[in-house]
PDB file of N, CA and C in Angstrom:
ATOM      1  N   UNK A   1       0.834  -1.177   0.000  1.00  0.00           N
ATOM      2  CA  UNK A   1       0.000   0.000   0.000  1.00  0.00           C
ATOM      3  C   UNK A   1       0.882   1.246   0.000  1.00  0.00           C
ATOM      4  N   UNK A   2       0.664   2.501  -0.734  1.00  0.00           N
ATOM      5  CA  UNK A   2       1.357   3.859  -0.344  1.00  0.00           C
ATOM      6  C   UNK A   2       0.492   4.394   0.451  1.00  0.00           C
ATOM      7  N   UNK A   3       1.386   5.242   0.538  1.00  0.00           N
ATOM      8  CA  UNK A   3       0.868   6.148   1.465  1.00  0.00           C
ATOM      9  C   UNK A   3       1.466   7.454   1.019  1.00  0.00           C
ATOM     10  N   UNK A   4      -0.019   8.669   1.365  1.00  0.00           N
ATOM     11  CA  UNK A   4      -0.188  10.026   0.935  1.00  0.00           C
ATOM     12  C   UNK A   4       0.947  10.522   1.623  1.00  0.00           C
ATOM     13  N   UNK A   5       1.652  11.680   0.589  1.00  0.00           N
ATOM     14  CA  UNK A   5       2.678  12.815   1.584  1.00  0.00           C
ATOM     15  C   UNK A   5       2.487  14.524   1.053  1.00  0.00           C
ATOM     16  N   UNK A   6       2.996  15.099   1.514  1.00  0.00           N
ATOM     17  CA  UNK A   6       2.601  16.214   0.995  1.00  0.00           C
ATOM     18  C   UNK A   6       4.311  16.998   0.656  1.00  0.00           C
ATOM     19  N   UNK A   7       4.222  17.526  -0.062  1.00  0.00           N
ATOM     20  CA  UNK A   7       5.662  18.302   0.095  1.00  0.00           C
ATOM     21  C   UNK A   7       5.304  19.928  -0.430  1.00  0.00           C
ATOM     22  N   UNK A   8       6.257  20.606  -0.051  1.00  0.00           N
ATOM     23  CA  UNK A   8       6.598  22.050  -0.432  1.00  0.00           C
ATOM     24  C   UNK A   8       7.936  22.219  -1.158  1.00  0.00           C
ATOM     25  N   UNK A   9       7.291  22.529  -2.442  1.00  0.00           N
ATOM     26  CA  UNK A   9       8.513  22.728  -3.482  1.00  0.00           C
ATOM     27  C   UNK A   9       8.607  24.541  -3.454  1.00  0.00           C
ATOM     28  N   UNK A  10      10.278  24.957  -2.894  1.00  0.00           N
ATOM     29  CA  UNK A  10      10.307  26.101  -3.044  1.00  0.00           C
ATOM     30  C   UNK A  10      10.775  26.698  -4.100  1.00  0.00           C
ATOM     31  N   UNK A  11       9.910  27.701  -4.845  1.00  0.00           N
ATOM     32  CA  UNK A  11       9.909  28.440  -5.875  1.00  0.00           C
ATOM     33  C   UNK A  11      10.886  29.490  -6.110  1.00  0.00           C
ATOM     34  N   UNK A  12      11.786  29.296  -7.166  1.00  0.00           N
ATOM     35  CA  UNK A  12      13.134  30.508  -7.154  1.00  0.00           C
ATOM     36  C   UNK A  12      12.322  31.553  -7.483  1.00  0.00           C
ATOM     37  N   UNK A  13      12.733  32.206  -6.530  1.00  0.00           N
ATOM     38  CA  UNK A  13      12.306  33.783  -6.599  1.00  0.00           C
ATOM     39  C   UNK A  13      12.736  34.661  -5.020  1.00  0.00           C
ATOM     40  N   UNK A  14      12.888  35.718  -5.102  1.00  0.00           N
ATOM     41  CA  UNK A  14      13.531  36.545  -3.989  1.00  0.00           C
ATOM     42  C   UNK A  14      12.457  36.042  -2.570  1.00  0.00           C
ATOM     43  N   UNK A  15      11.383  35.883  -2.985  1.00  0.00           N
ATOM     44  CA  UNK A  15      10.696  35.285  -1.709  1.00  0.00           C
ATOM     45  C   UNK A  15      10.245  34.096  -1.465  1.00  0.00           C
ATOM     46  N   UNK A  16      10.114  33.440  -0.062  1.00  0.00           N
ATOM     47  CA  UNK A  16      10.548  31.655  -0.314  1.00  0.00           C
ATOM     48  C   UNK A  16       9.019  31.357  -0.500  1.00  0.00           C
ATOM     49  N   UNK A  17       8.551  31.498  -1.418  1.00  0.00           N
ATOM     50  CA  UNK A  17       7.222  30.793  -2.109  1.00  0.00           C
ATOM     51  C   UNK A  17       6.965  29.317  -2.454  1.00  0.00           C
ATOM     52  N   UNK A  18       6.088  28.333  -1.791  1.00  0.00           N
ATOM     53  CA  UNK A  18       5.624  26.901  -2.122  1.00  0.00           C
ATOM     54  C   UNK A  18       4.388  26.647  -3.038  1.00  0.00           C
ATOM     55  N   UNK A  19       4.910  25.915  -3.184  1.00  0.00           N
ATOM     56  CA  UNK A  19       3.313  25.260  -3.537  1.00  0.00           C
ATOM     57  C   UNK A  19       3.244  23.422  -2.623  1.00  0.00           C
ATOM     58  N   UNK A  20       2.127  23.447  -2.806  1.00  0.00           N
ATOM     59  CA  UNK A  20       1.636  22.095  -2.428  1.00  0.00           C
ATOM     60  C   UNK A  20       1.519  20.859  -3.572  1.00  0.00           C
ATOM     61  N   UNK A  21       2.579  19.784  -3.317  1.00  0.00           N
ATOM     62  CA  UNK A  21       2.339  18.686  -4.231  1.00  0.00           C
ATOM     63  C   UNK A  21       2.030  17.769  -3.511  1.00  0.00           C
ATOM     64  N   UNK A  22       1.004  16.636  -4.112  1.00  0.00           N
ATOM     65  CA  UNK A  22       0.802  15.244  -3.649  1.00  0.00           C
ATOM     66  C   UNK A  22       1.312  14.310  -4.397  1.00  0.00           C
ATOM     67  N   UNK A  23       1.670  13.099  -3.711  1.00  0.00           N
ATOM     68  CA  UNK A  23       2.214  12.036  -4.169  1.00  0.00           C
ATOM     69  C   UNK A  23       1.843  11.156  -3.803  1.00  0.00           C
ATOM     70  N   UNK A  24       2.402   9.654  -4.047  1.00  0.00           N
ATOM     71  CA  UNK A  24       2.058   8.457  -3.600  1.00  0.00           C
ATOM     72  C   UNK A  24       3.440   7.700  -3.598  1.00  0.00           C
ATOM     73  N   UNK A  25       4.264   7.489  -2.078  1.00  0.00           N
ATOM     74  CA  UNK A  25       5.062   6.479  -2.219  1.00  0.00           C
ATOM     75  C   UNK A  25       4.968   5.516  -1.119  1.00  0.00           C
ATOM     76  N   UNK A  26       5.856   4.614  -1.199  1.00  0.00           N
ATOM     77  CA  UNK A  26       5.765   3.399  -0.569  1.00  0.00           C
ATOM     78  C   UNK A  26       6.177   3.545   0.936  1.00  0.00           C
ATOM     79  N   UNK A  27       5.726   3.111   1.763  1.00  0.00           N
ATOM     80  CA  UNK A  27       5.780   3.398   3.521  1.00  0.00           C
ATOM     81  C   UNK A  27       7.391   2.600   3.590  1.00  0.00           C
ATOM     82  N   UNK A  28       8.014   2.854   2.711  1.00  0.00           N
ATOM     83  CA  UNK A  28       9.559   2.334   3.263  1.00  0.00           C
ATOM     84  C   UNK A  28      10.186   3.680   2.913  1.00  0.00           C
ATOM     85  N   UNK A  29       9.876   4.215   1.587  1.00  0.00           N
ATOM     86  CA  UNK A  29      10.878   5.524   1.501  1.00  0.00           C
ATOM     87  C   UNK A  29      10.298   6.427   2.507  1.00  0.00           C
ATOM     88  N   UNK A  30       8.911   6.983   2.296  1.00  0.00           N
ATOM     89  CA  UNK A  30       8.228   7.458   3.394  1.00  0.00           C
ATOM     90  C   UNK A  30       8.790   7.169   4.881  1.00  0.00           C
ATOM     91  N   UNK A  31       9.408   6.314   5.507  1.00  0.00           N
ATOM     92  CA  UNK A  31      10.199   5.903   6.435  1.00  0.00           C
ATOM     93  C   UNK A  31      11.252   6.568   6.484  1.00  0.00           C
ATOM     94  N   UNK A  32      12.242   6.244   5.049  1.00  0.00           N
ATOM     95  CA  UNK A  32      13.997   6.529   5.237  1.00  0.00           C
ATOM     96  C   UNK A  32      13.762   8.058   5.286  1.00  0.00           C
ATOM     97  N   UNK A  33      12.675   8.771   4.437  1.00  0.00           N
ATOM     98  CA  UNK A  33      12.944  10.690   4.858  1.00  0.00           C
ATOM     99  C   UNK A  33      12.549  10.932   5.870  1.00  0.00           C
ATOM    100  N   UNK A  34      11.309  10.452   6.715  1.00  0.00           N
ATOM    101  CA  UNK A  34      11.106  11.401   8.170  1.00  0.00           C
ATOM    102  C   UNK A  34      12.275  10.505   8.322  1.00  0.00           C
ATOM    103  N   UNK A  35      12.714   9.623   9.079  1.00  0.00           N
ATOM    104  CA  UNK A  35      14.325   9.446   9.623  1.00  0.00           C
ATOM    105  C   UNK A  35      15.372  10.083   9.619  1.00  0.00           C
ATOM    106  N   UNK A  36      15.457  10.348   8.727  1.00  0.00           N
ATOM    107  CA  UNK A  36      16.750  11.482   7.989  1.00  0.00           C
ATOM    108  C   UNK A  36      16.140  12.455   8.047  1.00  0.00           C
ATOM    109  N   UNK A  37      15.181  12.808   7.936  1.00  0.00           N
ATOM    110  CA  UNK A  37      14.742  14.303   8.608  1.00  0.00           C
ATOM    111  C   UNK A  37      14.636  14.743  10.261  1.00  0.00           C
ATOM    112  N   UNK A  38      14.482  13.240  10.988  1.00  0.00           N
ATOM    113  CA  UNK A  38      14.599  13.760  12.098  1.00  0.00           C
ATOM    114  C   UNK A  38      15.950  13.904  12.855  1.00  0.00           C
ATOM    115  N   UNK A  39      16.685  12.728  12.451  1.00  0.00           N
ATOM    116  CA  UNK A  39      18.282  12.396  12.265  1.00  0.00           C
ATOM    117  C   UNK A  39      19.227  14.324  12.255  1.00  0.00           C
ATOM    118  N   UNK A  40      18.883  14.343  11.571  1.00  0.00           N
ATOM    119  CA  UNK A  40      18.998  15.804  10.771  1.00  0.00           C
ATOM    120  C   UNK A  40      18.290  17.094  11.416  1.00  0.00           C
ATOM    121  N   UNK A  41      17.272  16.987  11.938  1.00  0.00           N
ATOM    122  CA  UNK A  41      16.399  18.125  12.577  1.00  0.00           C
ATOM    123  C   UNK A  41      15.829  19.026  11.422  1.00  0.00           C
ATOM    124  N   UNK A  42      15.729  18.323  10.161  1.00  0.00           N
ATOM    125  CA  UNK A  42      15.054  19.428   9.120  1.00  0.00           C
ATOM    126  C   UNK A  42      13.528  18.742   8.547  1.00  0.00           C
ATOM    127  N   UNK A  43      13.210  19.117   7.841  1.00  0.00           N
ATOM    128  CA  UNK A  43      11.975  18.973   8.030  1.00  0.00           C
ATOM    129  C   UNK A  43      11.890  17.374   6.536  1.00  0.00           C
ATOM    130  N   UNK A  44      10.726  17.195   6.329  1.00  0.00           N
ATOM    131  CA  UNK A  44      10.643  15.623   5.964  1.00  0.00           C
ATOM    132  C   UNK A  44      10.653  16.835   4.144  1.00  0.00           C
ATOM    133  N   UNK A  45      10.061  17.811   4.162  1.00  0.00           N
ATOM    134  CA  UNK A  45       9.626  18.197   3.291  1.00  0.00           C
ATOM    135  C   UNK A  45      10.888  19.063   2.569  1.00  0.00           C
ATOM    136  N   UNK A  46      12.048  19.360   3.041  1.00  0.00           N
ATOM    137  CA  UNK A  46      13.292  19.625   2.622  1.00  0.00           C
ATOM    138  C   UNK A  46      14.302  18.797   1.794  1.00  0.00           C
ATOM    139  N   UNK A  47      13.835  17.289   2.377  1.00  0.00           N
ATOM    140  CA  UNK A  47      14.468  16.377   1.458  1.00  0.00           C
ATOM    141  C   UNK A  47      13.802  15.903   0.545  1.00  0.00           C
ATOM    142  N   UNK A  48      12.641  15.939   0.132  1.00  0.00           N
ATOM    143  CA  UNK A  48      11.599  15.922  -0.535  1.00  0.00           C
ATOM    144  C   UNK A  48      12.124  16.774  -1.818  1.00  0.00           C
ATOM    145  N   UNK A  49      12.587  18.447  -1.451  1.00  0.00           N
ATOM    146  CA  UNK A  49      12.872  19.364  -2.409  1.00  0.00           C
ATOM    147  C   UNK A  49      14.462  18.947  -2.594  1.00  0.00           C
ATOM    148  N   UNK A  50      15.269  18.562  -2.073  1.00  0.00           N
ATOM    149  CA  UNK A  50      16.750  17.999  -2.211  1.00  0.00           C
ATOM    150  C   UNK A  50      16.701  17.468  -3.283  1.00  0.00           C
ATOM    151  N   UNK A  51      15.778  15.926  -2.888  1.00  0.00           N
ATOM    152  CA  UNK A  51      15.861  14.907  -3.979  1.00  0.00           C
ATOM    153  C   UNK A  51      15.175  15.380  -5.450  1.00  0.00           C
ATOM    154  N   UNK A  52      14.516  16.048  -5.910  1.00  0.00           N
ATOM    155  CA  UNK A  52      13.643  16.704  -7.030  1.00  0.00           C
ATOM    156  C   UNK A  52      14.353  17.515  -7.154  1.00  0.00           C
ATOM    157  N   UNK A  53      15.621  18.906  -6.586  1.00  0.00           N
ATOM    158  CA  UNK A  53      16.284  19.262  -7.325  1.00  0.00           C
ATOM    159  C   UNK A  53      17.561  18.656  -7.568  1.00  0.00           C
ATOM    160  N   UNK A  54      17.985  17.752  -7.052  1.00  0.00           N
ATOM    161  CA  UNK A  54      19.331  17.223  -7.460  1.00  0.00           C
ATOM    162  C   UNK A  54      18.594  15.957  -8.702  1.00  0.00           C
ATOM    163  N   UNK A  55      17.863  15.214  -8.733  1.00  0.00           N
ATOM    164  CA  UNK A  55      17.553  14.296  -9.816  1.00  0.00           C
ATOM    165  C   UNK A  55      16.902  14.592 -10.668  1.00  0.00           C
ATOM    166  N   UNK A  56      16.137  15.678 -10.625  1.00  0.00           N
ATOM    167  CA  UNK A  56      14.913  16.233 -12.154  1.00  0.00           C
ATOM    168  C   UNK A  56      15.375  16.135 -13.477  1.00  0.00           C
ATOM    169  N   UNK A  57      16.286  17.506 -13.436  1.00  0.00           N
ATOM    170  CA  UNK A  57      17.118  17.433 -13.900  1.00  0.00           C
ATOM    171  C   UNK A  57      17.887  15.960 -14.721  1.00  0.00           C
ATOM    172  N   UNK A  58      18.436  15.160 -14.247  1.00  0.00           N
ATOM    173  CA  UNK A  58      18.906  14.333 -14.443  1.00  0.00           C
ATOM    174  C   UNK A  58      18.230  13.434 -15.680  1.00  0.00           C
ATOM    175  N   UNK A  59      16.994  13.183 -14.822  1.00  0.00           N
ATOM    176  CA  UNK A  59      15.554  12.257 -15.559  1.00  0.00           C
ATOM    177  C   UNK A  59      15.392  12.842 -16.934  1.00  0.00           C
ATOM    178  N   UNK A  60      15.264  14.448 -16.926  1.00  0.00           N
ATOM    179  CA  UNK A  60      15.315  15.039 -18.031  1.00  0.00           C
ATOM    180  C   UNK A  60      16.195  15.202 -19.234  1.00  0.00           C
ATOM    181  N   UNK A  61      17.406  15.383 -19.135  1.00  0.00           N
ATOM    182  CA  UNK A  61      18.361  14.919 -19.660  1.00  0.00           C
ATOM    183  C   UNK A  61      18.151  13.472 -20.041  1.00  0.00           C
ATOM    184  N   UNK A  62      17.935  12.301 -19.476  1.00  0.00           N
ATOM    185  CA  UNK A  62      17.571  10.966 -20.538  1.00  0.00           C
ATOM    186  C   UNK A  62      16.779  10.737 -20.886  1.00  0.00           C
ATOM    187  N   UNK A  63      15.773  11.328 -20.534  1.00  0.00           N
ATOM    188  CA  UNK A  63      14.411  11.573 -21.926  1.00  0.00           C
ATOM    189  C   UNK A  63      14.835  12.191 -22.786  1.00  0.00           C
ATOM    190  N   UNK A  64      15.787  13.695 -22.568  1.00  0.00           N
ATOM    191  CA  UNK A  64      15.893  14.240 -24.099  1.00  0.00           C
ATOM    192  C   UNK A  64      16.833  13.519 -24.717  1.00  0.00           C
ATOM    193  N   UNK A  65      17.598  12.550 -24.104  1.00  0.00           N
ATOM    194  CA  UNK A  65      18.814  11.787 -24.848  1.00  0.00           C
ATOM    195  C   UNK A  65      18.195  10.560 -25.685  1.00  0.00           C
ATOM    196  N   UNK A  66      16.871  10.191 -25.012  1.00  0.00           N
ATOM    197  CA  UNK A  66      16.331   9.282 -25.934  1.00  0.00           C
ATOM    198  C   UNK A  66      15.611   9.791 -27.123  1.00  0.00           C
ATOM    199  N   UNK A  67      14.758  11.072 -26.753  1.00  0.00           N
ATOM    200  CA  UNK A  67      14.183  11.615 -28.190  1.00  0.00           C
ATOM    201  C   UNK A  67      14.880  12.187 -29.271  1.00  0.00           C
ATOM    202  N   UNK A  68      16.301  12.186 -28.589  1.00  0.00           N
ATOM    203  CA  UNK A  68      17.538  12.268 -29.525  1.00  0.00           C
ATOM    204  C   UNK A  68      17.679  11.364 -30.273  1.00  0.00           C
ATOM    205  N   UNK A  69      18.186  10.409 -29.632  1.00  0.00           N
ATOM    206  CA  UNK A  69      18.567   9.320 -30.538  1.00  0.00           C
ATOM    207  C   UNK A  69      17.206   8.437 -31.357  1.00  0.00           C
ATOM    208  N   UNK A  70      15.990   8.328 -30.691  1.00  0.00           N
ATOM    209  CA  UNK A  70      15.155   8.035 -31.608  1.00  0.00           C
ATOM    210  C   UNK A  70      14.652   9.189 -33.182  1.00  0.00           C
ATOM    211  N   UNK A  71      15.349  10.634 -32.708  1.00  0.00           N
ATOM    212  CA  UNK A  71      14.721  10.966 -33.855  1.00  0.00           C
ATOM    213  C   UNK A  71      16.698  10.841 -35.085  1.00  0.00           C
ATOM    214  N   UNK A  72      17.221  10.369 -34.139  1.00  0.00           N
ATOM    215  CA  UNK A  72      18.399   9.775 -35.385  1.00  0.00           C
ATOM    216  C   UNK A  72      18.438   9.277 -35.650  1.00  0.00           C
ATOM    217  N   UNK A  73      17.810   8.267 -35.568  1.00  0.00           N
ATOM    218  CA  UNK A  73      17.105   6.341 -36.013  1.00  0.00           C
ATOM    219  C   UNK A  73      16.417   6.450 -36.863  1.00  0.00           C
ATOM    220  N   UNK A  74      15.300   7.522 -36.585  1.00  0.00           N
ATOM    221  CA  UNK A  74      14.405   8.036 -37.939  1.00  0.00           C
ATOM    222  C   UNK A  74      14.849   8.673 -39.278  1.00  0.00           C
ATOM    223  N   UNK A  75      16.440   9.485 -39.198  1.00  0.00           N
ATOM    224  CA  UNK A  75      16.841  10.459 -39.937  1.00  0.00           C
ATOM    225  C   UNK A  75      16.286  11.771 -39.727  1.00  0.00           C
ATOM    226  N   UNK A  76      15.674  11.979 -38.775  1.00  0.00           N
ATOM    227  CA  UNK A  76      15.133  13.571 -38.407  1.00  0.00           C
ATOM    228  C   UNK A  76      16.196  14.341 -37.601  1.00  0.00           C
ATOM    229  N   UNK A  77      17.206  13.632 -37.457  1.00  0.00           N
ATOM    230  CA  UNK A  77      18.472  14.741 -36.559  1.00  0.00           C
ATOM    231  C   UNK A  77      19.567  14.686 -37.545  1.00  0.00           C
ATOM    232  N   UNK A  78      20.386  15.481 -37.969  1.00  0.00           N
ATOM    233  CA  UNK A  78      21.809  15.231 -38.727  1.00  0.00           C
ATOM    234  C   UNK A  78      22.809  15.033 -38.038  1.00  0.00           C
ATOM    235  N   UNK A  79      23.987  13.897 -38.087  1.00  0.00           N
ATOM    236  CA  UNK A  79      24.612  13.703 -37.185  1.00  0.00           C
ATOM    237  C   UNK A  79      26.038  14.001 -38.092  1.00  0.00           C
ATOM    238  N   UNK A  80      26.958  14.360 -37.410  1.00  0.00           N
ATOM    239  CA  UNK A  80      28.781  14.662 -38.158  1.00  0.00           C
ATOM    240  C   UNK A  80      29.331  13.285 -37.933  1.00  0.00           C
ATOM    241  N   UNK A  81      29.830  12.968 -38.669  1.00  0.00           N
ATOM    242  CA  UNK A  81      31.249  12.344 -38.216  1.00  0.00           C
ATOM    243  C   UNK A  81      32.874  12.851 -37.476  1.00  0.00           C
ATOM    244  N   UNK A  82      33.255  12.169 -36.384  1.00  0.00           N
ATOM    245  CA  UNK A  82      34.094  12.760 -35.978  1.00  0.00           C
ATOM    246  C   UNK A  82      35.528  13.493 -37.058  1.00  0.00           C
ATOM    247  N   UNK A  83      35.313  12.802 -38.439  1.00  0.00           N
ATOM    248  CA  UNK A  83      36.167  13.351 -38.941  1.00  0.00           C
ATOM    249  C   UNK A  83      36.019  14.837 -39.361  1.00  0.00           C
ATOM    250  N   UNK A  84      34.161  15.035 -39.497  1.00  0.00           N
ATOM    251  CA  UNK A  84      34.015  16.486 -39.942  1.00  0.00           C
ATOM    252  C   UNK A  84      33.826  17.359 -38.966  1.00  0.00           C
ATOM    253  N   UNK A  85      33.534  16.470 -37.614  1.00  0.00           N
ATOM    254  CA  UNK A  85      34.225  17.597 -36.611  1.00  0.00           C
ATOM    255  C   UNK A  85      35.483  17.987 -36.566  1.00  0.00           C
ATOM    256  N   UNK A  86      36.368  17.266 -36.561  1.00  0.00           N
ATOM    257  CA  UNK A  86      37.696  17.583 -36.153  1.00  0.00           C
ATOM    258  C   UNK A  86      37.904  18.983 -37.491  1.00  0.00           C
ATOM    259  N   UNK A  87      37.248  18.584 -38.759  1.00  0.00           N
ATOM    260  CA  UNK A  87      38.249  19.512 -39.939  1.00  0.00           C
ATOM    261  C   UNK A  87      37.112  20.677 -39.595  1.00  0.00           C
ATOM    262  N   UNK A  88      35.905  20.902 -39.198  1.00  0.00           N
ATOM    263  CA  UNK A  88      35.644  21.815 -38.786  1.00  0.00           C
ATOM    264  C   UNK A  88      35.731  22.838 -37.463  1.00  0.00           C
ATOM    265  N   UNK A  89      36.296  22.170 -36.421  1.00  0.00           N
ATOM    266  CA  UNK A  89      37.322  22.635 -35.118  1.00  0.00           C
ATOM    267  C   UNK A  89      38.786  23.159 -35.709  1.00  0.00           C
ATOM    268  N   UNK A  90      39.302  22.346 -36.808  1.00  0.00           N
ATOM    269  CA  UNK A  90      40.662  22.965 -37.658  1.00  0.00           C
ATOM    270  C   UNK A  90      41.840  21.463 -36.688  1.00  0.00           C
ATOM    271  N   UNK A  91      40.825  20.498 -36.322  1.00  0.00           N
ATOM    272  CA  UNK A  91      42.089  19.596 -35.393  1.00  0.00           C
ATOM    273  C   UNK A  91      43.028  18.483 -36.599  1.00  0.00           C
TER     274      UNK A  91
END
């Protein structure tokens, strides 16, 4: 079964602005963050925003690496060869 959490994602901007997201995870991770949040003395909802800005990012980057390479499979991307890189760098 999951279980409901709530988090506060803070919004870049000069003032510390949230919003409210819901989720659904499993009562074991739900476990390891209040732990480490209390471990820590910060709040459950800080590591919540940790983990989403250090991995988003990440996730995103290999989605666009796959719609990359699927649209070069198709012929919809043009790709160089390292040789016409190099004579166009001048290497």
């Amino acid at each position: 079964m999951h279980t409901m959490y709530y988090i506060l994602i803070k919004e870049v901007n000069d003032m510390a602005l949230t919003s409210t997201v819901t989720f659904r995870t499993t009562p074991e991770l739900k476990e390891r963050v209040d732990n480490l949040a209390k471990r820590t003395r910060r709040s459950a909802g800080f590591y919540y925003n940790v983990l989403l800005e250090d991995y988003l990012s990440e996730i995103e980057d290999i989605y666009d690496a796959v719609d990359i390479s699927e649209r070069v499979r198709a012929g919809k991307e043009k790709t160089y060869s390292s040789d016409e890189i190099r004579k166009e760098l001048g290497l």
